[in-house]
Protein backbone atom coordinates (compact mmCIF):
# COMPACT_ATOMS: atom_id res chain seq x y z
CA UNK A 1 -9.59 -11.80 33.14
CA UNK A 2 -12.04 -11.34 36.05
CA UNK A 3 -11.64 -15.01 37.68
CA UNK A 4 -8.67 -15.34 38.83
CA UNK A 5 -9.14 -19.41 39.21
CA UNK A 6 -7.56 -22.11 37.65
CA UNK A 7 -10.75 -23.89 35.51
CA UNK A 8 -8.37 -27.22 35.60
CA UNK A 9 -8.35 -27.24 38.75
CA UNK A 10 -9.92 -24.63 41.14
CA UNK A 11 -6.28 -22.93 42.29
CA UNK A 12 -5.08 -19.59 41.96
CA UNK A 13 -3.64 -18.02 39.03
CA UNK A 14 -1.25 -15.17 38.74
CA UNK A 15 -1.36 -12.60 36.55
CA UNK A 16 2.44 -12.77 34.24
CA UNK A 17 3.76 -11.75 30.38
CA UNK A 18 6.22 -13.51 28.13
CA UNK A 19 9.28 -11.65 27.56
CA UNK A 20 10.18 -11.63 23.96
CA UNK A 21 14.16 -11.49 23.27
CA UNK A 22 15.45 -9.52 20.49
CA UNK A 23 18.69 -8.72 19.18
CA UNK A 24 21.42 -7.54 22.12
CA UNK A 25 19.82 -6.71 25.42
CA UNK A 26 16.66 -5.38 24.80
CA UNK A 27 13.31 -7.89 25.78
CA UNK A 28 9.80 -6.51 24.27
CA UNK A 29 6.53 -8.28 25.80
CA UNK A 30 5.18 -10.70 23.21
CA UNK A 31 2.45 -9.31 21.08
CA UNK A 32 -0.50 -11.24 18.88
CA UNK A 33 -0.98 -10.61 15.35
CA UNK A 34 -4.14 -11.51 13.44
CA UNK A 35 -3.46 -13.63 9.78
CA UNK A 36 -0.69 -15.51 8.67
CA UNK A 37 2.95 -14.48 8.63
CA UNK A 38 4.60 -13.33 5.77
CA UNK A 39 8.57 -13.23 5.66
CA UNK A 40 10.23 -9.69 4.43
CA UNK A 41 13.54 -10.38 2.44
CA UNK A 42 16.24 -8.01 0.86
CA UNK A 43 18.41 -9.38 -1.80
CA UNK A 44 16.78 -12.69 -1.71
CA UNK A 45 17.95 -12.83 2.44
CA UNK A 46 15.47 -13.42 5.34
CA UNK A 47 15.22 -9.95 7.35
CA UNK A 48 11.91 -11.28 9.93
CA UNK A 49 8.53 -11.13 9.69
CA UNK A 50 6.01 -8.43 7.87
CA UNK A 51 3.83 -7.17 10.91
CA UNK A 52 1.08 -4.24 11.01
CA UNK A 53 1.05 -2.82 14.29
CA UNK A 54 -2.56 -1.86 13.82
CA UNK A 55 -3.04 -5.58 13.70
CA UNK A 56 -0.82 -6.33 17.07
CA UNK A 57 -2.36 -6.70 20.60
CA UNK A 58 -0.68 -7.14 23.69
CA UNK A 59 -0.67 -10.84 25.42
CA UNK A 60 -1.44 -10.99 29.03
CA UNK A 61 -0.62 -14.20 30.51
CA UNK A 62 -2.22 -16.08 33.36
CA UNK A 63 -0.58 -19.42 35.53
CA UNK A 64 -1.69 -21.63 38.00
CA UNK A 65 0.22 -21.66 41.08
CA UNK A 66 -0.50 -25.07 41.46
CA UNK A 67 -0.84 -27.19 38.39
CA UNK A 68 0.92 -24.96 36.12
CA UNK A 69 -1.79 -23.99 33.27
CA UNK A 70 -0.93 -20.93 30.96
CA UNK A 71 -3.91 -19.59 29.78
CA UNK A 72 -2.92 -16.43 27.00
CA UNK A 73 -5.07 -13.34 26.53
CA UNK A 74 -4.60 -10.46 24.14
């Protein structure tokens, strides 16, 4: 993102990620994937989401100091 103003309302925004908790202490940053989720199972049990790295992109987040806007960018 080259303008680093708010478009809501003209203050500035700094650049941020969203952590993305996983199981015990490790935190990945949060990732976009293009089409719709499909669940992976073994023996009929939930084990997460199927996911294609090839199809992931890395979110960059931006807020405004002031009035608090996220805009998300991958």
């Amino acid at each position: 993102m080259s303008n680093s103003t708010c478009p809501e309302c003209g203050s500035s925004m700094e650049k941020g990620f969203i952590p993305d908790s996983a199981h015990g202490p490790s935190v990945h940053k949060s990732k976009w994937h293009r089409g719709e989720p499909g669940e992976m199972k073994f023996l009929g049990m939930p084990l997460g989401m199927k996911t294609d790295s090839e199809a992931m992109y890395d979110i960059t987040a931006y807020r405004c100091t002031e009035c608090g806007l996220i805009r998300l960018y991958a």
